[in-house]
C-alpha atoms as a PDB file:
ATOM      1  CA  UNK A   1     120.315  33.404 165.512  1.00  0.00           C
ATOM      2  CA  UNK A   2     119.084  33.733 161.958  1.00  0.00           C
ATOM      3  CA  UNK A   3     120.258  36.764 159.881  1.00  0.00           C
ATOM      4  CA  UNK A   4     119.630  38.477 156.390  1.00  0.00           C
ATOM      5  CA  UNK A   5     122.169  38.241 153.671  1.00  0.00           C
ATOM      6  CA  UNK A   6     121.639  39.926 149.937  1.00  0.00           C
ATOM      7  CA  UNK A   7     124.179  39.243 147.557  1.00  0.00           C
ATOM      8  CA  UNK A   8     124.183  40.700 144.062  1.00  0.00           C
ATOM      9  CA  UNK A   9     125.148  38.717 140.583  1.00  0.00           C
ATOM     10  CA  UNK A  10     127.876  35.684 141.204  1.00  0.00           C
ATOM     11  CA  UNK A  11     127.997  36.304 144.703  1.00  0.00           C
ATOM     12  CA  UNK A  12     127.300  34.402 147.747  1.00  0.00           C
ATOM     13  CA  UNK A  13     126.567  30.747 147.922  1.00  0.00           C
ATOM     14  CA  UNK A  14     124.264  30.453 144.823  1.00  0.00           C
ATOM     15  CA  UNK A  15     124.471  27.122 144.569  1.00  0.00           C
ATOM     16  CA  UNK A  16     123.597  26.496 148.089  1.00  0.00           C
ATOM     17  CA  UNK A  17     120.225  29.030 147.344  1.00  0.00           C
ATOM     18  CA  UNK A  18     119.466  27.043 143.934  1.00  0.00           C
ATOM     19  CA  UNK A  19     119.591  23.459 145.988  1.00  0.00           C
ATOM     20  CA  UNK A  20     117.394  24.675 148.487  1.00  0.00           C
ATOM     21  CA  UNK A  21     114.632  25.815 145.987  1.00  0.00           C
ATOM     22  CA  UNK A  22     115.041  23.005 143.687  1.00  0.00           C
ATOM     23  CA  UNK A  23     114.483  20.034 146.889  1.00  0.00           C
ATOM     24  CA  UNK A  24     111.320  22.435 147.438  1.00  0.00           C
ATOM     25  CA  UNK A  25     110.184  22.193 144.157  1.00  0.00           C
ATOM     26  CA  UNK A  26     110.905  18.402 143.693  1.00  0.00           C
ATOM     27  CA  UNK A  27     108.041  18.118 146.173  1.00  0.00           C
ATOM     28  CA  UNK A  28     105.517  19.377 144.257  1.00  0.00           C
ATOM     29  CA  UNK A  29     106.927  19.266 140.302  1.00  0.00           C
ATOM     30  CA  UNK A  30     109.028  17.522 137.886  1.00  0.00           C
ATOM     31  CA  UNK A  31     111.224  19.225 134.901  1.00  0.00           C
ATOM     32  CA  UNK A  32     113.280  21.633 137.237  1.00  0.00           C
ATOM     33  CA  UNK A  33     116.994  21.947 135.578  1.00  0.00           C
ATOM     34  CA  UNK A  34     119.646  23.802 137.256  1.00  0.00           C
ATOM     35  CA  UNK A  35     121.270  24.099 133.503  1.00  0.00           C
ATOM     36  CA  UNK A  36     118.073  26.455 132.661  1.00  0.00           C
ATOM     37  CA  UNK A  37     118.027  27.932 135.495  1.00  0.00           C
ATOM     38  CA  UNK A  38     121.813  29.208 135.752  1.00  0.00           C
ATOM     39  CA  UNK A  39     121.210  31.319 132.598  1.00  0.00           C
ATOM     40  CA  UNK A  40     119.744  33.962 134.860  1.00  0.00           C
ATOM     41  CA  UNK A  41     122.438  34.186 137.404  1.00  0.00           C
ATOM     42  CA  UNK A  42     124.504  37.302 135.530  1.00  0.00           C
ATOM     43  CA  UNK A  43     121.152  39.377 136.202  1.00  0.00           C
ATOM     44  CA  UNK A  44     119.900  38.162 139.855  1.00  0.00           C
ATOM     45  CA  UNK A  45     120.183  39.472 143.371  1.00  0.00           C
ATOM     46  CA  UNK A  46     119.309  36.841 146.487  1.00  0.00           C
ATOM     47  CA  UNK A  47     117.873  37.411 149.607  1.00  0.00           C
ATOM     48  CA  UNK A  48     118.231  34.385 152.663  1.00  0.00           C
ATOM     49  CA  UNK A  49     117.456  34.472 156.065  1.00  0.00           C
ATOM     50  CA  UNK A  50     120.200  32.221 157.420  1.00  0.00           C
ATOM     51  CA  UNK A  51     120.681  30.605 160.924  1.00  0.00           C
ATOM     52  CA  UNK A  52     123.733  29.254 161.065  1.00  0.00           C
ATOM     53  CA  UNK A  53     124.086  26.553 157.868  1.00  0.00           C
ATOM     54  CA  UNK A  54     120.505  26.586 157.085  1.00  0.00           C
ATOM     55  CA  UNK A  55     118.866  29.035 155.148  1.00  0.00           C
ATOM     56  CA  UNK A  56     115.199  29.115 156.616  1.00  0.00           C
ATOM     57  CA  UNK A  57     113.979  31.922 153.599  1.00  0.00           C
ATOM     58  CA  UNK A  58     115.185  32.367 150.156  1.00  0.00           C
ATOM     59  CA  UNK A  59     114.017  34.888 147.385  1.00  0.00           C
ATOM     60  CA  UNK A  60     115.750  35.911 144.273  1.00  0.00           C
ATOM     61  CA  UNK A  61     115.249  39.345 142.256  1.00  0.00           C
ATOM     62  CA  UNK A  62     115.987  39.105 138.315  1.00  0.00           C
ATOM     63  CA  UNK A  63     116.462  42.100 136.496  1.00  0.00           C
ATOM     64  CA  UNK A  64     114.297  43.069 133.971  1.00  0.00           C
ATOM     65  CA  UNK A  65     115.368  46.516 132.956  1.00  0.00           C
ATOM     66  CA  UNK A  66     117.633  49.086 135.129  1.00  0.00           C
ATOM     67  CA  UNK A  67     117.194  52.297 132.992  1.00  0.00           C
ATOM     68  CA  UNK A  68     118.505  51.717 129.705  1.00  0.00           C
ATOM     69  CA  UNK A  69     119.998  48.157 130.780  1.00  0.00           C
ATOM     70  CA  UNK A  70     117.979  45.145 129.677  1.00  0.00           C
ATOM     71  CA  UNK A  71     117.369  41.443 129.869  1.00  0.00           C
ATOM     72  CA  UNK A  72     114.776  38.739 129.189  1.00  0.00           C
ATOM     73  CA  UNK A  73     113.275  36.993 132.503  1.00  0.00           C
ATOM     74  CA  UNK A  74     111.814  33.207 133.119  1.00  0.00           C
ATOM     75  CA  UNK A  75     108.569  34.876 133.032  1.00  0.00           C
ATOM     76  CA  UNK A  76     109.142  36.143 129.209  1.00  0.00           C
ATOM     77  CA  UNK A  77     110.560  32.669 127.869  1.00  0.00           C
ATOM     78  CA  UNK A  78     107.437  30.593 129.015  1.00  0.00           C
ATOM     79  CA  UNK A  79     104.581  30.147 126.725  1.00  0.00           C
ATOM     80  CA  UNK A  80     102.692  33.634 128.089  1.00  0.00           C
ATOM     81  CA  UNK A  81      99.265  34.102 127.330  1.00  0.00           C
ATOM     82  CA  UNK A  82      97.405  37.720 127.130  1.00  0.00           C
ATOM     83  CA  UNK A  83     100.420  39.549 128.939  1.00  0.00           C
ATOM     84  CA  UNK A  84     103.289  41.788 127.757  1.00  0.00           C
ATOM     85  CA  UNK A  85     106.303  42.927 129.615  1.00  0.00           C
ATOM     86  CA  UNK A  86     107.923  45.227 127.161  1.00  0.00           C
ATOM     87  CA  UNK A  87     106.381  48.708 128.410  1.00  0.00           C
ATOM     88  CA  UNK A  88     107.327  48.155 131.950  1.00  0.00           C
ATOM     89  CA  UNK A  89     109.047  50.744 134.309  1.00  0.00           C
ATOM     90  CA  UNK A  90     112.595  52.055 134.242  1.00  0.00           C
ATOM     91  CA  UNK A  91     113.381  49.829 136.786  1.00  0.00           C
ATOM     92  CA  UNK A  92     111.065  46.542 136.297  1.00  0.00           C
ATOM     93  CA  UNK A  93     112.410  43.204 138.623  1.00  0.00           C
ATOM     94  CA  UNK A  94     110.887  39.838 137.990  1.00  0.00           C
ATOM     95  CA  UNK A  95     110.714  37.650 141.831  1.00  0.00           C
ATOM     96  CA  UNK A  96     110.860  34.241 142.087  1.00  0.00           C
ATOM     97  CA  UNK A  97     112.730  31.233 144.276  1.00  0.00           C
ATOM     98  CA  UNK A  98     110.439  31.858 147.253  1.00  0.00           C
ATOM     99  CA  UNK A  99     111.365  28.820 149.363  1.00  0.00           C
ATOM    100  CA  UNK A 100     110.232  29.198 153.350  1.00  0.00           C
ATOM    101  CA  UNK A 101     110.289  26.869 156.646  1.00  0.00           C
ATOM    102  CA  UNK A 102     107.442  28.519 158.396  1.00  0.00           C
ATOM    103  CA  UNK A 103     105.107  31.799 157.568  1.00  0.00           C
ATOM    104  CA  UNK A 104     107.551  33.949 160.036  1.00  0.00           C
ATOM    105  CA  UNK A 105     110.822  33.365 158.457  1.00  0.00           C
ATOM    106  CA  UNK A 106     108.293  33.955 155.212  1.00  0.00           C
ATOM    107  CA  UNK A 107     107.582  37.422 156.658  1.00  0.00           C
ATOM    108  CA  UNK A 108     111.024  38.432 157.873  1.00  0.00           C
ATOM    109  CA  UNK A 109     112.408  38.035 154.571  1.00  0.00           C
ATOM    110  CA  UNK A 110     109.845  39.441 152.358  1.00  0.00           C
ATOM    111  CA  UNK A 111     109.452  42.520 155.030  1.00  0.00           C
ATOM    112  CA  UNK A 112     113.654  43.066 154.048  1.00  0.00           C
ATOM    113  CA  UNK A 113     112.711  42.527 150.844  1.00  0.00           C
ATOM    114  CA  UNK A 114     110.482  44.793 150.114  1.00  0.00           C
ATOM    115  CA  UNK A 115     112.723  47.640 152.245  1.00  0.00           C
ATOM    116  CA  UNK A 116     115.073  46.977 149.763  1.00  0.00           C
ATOM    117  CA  UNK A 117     113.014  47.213 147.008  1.00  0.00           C
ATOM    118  CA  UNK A 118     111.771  50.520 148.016  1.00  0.00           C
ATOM    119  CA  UNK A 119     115.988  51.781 148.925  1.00  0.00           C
ATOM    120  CA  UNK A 120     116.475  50.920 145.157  1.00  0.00           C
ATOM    121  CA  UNK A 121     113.803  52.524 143.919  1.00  0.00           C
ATOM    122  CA  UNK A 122     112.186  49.776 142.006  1.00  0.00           C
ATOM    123  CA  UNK A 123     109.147  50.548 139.800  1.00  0.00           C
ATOM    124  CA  UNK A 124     107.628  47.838 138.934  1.00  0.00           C
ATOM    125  CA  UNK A 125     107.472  44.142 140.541  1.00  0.00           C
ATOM    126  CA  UNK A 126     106.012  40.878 138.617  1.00  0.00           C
ATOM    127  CA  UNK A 127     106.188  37.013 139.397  1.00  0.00           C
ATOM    128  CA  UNK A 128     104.006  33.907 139.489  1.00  0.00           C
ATOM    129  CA  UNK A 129     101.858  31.251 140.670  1.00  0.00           C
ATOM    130  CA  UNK A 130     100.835  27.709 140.111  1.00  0.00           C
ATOM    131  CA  UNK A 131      96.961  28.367 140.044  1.00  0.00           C
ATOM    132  CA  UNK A 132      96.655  25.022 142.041  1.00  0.00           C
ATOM    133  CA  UNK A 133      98.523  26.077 144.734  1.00  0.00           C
ATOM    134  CA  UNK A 134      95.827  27.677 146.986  1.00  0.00           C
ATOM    135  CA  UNK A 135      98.622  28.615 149.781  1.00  0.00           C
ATOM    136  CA  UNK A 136     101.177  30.133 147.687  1.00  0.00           C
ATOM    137  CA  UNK A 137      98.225  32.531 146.363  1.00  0.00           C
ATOM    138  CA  UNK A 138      97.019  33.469 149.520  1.00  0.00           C
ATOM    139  CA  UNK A 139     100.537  34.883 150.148  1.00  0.00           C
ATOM    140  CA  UNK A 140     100.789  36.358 147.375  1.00  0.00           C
ATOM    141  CA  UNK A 141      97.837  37.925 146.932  1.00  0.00           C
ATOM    142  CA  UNK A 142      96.466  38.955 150.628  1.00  0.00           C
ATOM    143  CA  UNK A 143      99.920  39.189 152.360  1.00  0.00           C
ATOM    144  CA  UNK A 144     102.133  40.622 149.795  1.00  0.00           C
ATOM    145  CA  UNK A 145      98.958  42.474 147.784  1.00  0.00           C
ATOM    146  CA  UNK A 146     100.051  41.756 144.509  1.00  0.00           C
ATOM    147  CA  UNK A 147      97.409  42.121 141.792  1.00  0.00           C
ATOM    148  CA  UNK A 148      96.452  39.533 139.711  1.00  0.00           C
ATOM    149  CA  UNK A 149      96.617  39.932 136.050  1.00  0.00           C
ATOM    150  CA  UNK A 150      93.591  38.935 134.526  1.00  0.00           C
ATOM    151  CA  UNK A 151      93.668  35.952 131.872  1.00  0.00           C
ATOM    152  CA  UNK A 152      97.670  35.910 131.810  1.00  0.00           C
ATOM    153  CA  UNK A 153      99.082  32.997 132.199  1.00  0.00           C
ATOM    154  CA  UNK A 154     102.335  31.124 131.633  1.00  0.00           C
ATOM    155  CA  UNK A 155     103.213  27.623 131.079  1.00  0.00           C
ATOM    156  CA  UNK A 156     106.980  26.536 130.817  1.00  0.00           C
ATOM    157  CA  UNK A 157     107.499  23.345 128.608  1.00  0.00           C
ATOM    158  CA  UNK A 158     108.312  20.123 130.310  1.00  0.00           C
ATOM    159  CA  UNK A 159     107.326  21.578 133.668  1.00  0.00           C
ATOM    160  CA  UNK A 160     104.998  19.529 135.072  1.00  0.00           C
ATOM    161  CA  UNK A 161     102.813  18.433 138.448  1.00  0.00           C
ATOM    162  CA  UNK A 162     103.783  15.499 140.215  1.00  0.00           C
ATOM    163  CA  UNK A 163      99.870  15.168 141.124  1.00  0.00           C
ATOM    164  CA  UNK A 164      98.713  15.265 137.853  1.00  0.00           C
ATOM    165  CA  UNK A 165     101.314  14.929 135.578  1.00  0.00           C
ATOM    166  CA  UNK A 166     100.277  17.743 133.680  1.00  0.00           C
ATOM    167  CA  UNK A 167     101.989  20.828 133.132  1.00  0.00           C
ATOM    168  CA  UNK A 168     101.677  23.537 135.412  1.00  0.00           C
ATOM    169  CA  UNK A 169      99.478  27.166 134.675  1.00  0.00           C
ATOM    170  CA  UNK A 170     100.824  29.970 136.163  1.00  0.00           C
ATOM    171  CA  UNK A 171      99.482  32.734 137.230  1.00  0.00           C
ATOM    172  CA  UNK A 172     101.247  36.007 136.588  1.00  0.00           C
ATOM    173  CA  UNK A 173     100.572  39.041 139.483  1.00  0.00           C
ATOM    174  CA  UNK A 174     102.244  42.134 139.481  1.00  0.00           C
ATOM    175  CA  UNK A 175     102.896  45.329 142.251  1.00  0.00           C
ATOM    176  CA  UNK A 176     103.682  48.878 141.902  1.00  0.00           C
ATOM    177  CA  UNK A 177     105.129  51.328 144.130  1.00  0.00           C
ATOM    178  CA  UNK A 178     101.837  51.775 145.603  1.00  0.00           C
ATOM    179  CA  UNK A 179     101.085  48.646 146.209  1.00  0.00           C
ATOM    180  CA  UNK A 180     104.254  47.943 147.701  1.00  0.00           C
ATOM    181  CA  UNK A 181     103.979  50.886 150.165  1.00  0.00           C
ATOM    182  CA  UNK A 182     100.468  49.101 151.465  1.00  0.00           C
ATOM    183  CA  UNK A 183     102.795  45.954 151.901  1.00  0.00           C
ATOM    184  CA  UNK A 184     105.469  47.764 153.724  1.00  0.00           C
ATOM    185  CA  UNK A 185     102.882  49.487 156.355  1.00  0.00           C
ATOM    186  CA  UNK A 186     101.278  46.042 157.227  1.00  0.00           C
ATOM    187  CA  UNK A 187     104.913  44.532 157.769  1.00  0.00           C
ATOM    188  CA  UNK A 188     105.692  47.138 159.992  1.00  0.00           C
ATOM    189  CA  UNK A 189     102.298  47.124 161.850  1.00  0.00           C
ATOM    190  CA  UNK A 190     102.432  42.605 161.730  1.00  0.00           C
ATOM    191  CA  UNK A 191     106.211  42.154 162.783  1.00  0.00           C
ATOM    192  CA  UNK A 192     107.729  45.340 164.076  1.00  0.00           C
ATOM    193  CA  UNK A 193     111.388  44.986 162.587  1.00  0.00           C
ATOM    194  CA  UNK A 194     113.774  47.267 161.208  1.00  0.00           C
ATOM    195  CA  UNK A 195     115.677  47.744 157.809  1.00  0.00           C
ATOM    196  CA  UNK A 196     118.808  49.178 157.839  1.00  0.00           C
ATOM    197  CA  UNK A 197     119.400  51.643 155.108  1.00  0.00           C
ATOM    198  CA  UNK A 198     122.833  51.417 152.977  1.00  0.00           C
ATOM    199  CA  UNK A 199     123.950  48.168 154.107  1.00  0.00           C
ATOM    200  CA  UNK A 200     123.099  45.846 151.148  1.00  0.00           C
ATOM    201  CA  UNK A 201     124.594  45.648 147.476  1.00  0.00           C
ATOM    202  CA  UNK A 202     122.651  47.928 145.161  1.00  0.00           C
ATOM    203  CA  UNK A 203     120.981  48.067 141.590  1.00  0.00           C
ATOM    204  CA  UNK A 204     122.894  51.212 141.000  1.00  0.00           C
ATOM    205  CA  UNK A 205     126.112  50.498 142.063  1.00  0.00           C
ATOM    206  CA  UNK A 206     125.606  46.772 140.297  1.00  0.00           C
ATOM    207  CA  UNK A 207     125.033  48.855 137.067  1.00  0.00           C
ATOM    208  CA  UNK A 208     127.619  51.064 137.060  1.00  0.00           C
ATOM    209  CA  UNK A 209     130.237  47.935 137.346  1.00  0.00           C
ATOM    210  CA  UNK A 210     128.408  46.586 134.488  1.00  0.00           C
ATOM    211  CA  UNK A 211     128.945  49.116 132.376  1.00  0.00           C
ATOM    212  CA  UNK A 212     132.442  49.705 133.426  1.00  0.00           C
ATOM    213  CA  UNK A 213     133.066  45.702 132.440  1.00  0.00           C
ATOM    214  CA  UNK A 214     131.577  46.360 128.924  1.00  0.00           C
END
């Protein structure tokens, strides 16, 4: 029977999540480093649907900015074009490490997801696409109803697609609270599941150990 699990910063099996979305990549891309990537593990909360061993969903949430907390994102280190992510919300997440067996385990996930992103509070939601994946932006775009930011792109340095061996334009998309509510009603209306409330690590309490720490 599959299951949700959230864990906050260091917790959980992030190696496990990180394996799982780098074989998915290696399908499609070359230039994925787990070195690079670990550098945003002190500011990232994952999602997984998990039955048994496997994990059949996985999603991770970076923070961006919690308040008066900050931190630079994937998104902002990549060669952006025409986009800025400086005057963003008080709470501002970046997504990314989407990795999915089948559209329902997809759904299930992203339907938690968003719950959660809606018990926290969250303002402001942006991630990416590869502009040659047709699928991925169908998801995106019509099932999850983010907006598409017009002329900004990204392009990370020694990224590159396997097809073409070039290097990868990404699309950057971005959802408000709004947006997210439109999301949340289809979910509900498409799947028919329920989100328990107060059951998952939060931004808030996550902050308030931070600044304990420091």
């Amino acid at each position: 029977m599959n299951h949700i699990q959230v864990w906050e910063p260091f917790q959980g099996d992030v190696e496990g999540v990180r394996q799982t979305f780098r074989q998915r990549m290696a399908k499609r891309y070359e230039g994925w480093s787990d070195e690079y990537d670990e550098q945003w593990d002190k500011n990232s909360f994952l999602f997984v649907l998990k039955n048994g061993n496997e994990y059949e969903a996985t999603c991770r949430m970076i923070v961006k900015r919690y308040h008066d907390i900050c931190f630079t994102t994937p998104m902002e280190k990549a060669n952006v074009q025409a986009y800025s992510l400086d005057q963003y919300h008080n709470i501002c997440l970046e997504g990314g490490m989407v990795s999915f067996n089948d559209i329902q385990s997809f759904g299930i996930l992203m339907y938690h997801v968003t719950n959660w992103l809606f018990e926290n509070e969250v303002d402001y939601l942006f991630t990416c696409y590869d502009v040659d994946n047709q699928f991925i932006k169908s998801l995106y775009v019509d099932m999850l109803n983010f907006e598409v930011i017009k002329d900004a792109h990204l392009i990370y340095g020694g990224f590159s697609s396997k097809k073409t061996n070039e290097e990868v334009k990404w699309q950057v998309v971005g959802a408000d609270k709004e947006r997210g509510k439109h999301t949340l009603d289809k979910f509900l209306a498409d799947l028919g599941l329920i989100y328990e409330k107060g059951v998952h690590p939060t931004l808030k309490d996550w902050a308030e150990g931070l600044k304990r720490s420091t």
